[in-house]
PDB file of N, CA and C in Angstrom:
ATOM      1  N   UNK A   1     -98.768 194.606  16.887  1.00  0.00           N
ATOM      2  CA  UNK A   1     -99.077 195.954  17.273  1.00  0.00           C
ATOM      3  C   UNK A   1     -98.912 196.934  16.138  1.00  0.00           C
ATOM      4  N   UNK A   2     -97.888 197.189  15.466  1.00  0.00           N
ATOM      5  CA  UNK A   2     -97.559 197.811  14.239  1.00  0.00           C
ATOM      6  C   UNK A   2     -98.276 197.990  13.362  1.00  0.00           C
ATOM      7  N   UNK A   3     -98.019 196.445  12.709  1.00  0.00           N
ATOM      8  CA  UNK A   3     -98.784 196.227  11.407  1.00  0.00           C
ATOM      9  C   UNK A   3    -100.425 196.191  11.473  1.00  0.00           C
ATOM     10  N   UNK A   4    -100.984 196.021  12.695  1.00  0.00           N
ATOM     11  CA  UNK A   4    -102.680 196.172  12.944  1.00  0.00           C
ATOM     12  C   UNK A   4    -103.232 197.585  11.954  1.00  0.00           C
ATOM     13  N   UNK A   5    -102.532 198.324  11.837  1.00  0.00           N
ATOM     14  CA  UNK A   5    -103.442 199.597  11.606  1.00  0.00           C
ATOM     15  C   UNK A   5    -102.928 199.459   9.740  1.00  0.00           C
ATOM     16  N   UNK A   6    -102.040 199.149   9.389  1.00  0.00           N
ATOM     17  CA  UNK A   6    -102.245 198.677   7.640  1.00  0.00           C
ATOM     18  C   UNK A   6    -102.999 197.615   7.609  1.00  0.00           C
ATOM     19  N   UNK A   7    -103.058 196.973   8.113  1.00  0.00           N
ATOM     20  CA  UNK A   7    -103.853 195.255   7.716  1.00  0.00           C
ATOM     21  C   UNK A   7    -105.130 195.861   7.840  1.00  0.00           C
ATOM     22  N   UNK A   8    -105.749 196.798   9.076  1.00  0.00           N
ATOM     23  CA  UNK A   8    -107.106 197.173   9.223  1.00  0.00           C
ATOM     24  C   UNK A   8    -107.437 198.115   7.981  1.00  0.00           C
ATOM     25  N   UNK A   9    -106.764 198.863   7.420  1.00  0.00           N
ATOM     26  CA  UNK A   9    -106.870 199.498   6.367  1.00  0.00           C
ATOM     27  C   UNK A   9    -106.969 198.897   5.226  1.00  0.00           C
ATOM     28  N   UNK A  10    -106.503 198.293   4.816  1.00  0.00           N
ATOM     29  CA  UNK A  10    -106.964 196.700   3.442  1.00  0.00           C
ATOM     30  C   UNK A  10    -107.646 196.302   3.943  1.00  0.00           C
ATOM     31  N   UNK A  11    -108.208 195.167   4.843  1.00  0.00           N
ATOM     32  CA  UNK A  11    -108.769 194.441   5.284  1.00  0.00           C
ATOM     33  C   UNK A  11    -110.409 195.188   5.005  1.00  0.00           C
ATOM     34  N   UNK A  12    -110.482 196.289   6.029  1.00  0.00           N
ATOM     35  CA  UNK A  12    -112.009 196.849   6.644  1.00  0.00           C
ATOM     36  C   UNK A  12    -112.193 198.248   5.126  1.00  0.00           C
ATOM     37  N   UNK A  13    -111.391 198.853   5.067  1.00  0.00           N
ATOM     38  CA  UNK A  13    -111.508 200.320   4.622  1.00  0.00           C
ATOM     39  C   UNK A  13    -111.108 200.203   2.910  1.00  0.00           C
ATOM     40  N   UNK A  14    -110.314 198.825   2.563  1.00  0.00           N
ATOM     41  CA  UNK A  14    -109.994 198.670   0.894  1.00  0.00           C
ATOM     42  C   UNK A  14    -109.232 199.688   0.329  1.00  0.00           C
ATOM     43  N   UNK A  15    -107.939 200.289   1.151  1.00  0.00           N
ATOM     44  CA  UNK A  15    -107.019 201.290   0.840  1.00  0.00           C
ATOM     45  C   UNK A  15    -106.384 200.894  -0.450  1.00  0.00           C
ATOM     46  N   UNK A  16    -106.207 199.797  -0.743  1.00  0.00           N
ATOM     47  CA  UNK A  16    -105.386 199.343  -1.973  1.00  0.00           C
ATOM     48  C   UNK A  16    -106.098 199.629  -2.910  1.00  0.00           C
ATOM     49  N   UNK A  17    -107.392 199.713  -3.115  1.00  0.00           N
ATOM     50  CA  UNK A  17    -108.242 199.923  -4.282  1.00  0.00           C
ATOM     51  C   UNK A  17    -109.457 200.976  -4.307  1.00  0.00           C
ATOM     52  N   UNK A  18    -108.600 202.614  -4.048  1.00  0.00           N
ATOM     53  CA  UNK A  18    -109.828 203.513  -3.775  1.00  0.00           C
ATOM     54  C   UNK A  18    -110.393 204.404  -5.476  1.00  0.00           C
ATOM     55  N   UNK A  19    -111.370 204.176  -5.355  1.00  0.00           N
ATOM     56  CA  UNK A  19    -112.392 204.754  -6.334  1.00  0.00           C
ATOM     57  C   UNK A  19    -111.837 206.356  -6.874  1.00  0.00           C
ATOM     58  N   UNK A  20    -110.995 206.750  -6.828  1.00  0.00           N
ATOM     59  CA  UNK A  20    -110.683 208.168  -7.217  1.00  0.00           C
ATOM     60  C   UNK A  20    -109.208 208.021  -7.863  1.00  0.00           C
ATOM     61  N   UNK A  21    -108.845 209.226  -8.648  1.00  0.00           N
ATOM     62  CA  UNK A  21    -108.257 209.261  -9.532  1.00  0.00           C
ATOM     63  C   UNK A  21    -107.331 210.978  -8.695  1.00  0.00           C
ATOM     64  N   UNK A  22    -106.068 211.292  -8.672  1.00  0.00           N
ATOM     65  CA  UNK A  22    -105.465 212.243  -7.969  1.00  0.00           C
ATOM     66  C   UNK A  22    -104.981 212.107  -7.069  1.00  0.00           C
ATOM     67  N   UNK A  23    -103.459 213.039  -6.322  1.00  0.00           N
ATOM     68  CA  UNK A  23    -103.064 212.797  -5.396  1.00  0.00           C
ATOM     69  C   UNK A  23    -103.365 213.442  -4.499  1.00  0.00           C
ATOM     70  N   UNK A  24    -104.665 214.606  -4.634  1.00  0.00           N
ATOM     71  CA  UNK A  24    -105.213 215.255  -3.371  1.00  0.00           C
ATOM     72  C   UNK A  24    -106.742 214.908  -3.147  1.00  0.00           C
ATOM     73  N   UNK A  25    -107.278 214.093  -4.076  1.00  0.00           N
ATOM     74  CA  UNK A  25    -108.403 213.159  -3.718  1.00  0.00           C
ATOM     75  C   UNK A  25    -108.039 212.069  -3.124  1.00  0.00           C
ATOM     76  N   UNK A  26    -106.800 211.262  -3.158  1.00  0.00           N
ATOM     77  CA  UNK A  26    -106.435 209.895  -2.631  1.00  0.00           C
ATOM     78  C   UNK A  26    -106.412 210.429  -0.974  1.00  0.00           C
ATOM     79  N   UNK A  27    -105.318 211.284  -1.448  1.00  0.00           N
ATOM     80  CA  UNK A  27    -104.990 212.080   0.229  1.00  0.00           C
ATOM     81  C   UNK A  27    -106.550 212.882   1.035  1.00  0.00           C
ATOM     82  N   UNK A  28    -107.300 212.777   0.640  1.00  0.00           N
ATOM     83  CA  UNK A  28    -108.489 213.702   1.249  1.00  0.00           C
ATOM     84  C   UNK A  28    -109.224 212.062   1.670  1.00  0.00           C
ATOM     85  N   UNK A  29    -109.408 211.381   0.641  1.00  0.00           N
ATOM     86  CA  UNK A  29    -110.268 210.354   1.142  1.00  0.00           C
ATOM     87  C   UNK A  29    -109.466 209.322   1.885  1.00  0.00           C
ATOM     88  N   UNK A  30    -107.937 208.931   1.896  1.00  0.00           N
ATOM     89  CA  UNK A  30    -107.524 208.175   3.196  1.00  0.00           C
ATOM     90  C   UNK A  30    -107.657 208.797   4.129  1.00  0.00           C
ATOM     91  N   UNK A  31    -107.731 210.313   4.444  1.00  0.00           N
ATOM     92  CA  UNK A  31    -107.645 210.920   5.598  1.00  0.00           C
ATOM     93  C   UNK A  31    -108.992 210.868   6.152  1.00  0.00           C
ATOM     94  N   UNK A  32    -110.208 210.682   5.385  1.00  0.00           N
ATOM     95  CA  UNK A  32    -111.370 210.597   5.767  1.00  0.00           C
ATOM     96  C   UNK A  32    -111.620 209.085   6.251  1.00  0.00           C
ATOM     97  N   UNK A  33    -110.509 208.181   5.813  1.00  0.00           N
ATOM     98  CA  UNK A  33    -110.658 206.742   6.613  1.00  0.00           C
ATOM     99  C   UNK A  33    -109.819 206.120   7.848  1.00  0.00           C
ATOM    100  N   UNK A  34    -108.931 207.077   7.855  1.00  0.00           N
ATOM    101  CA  UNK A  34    -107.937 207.082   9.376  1.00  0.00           C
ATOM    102  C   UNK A  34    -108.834 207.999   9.698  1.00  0.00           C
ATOM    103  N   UNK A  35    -109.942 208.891   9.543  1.00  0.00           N
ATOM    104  CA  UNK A  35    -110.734 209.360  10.894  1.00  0.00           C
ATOM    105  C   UNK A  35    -111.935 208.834  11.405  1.00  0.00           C
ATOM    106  N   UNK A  36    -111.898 207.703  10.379  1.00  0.00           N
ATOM    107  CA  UNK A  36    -113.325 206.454  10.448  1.00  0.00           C
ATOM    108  C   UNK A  36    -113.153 205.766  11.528  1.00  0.00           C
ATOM    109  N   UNK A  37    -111.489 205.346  11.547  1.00  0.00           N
ATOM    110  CA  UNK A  37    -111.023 204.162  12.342  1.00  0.00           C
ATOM    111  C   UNK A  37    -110.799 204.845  13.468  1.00  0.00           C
ATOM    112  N   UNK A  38    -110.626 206.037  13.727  1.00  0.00           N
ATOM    113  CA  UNK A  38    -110.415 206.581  14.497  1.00  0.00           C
ATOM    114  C   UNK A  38    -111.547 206.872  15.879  1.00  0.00           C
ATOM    115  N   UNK A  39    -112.645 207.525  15.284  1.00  0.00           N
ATOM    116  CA  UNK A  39    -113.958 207.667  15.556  1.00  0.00           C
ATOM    117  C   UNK A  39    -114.695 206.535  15.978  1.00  0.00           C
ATOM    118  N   UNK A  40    -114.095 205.121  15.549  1.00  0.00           N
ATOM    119  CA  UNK A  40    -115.133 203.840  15.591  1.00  0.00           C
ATOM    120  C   UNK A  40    -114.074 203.315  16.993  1.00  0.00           C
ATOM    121  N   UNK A  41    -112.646 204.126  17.253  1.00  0.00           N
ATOM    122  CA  UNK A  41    -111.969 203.184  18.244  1.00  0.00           C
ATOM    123  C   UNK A  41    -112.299 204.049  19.822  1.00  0.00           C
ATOM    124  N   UNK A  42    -112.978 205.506  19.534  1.00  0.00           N
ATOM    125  CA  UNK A  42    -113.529 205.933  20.330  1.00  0.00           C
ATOM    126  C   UNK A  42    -114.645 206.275  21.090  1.00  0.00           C
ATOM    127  N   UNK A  43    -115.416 205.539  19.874  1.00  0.00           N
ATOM    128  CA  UNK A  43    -116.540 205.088  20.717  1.00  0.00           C
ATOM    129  C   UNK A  43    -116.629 203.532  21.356  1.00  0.00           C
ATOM    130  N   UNK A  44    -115.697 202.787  20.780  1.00  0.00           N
ATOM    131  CA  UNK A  44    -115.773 201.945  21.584  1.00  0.00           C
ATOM    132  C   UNK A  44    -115.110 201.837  22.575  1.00  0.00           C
ATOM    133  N   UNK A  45    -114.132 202.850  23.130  1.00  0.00           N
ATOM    134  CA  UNK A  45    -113.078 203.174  24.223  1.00  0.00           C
ATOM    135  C   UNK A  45    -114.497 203.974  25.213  1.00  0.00           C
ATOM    136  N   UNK A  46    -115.457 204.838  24.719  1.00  0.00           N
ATOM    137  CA  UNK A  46    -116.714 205.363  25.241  1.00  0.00           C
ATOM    138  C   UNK A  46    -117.834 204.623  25.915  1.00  0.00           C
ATOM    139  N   UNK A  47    -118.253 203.436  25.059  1.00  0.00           N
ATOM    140  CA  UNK A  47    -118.810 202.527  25.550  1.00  0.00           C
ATOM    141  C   UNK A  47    -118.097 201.821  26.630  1.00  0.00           C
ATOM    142  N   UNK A  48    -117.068 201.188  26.334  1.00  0.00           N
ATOM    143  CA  UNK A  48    -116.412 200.637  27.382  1.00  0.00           C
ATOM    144  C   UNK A  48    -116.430 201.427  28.945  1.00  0.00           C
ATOM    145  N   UNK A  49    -116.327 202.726  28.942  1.00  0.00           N
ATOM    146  CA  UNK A  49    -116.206 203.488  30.091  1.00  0.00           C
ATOM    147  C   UNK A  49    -117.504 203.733  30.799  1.00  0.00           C
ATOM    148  N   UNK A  50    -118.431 203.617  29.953  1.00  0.00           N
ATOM    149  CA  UNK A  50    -119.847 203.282  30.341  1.00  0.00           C
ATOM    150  C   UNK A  50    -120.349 202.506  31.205  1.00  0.00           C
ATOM    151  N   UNK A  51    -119.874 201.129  30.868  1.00  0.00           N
ATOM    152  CA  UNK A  51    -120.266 199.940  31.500  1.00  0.00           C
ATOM    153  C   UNK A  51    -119.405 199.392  32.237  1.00  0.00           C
ATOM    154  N   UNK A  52    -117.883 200.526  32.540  1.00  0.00           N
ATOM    155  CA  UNK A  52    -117.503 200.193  34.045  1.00  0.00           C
ATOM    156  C   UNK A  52    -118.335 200.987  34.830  1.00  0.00           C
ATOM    157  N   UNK A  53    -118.578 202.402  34.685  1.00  0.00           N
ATOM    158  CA  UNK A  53    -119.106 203.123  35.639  1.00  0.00           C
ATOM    159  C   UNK A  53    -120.340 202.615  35.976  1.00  0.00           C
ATOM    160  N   UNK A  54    -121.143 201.980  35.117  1.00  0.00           N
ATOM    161  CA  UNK A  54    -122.743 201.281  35.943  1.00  0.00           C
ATOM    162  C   UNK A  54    -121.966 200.262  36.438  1.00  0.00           C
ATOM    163  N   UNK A  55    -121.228 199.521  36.120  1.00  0.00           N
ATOM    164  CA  UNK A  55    -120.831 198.284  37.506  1.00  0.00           C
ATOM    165  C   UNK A  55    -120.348 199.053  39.039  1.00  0.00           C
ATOM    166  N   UNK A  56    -119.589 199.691  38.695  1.00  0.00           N
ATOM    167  CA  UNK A  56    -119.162 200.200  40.146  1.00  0.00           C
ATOM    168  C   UNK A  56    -120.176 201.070  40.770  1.00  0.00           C
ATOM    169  N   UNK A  57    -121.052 202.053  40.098  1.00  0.00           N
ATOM    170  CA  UNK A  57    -122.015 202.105  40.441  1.00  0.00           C
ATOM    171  C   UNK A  57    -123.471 201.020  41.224  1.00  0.00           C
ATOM    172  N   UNK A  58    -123.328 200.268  40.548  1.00  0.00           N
ATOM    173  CA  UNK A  58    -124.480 199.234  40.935  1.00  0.00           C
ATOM    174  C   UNK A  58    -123.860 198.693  42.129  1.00  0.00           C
ATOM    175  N   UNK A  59    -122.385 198.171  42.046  1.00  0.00           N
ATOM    176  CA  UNK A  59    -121.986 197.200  43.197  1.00  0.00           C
ATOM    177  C   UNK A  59    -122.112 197.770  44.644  1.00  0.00           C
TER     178      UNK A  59
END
């Protein structure tokens, strides 16, 4: 549970090795990738809510 959201950050987003040079470019562009992961876990929390409501709908 913890460690999911560093591992997803190396793993998907390559936090260990970002393209910029500064500590308010590092900080501007991780913050622009915790709102990636963020955005991608709410649309799929969106979708999901979707396709209960057409089931209970349909049934």
């Amino acid at each position: 549970g913890v460690e999911t959201v560093p591992a997803a950050l190396r793993s998907r987003h390559h936090i260990d090795k970002m393209p910029v040079r500064g500590l308010l470019k590092c900080r501007l562009l991780f913050g622009i990738k915790i709102a990636a992961m963020n955005v991608r876990k709410l649309v799929k929390y969106m979708t999901g809510l979707d396709s209960c409501t057409l089931n209970t709908v349909n049934a």
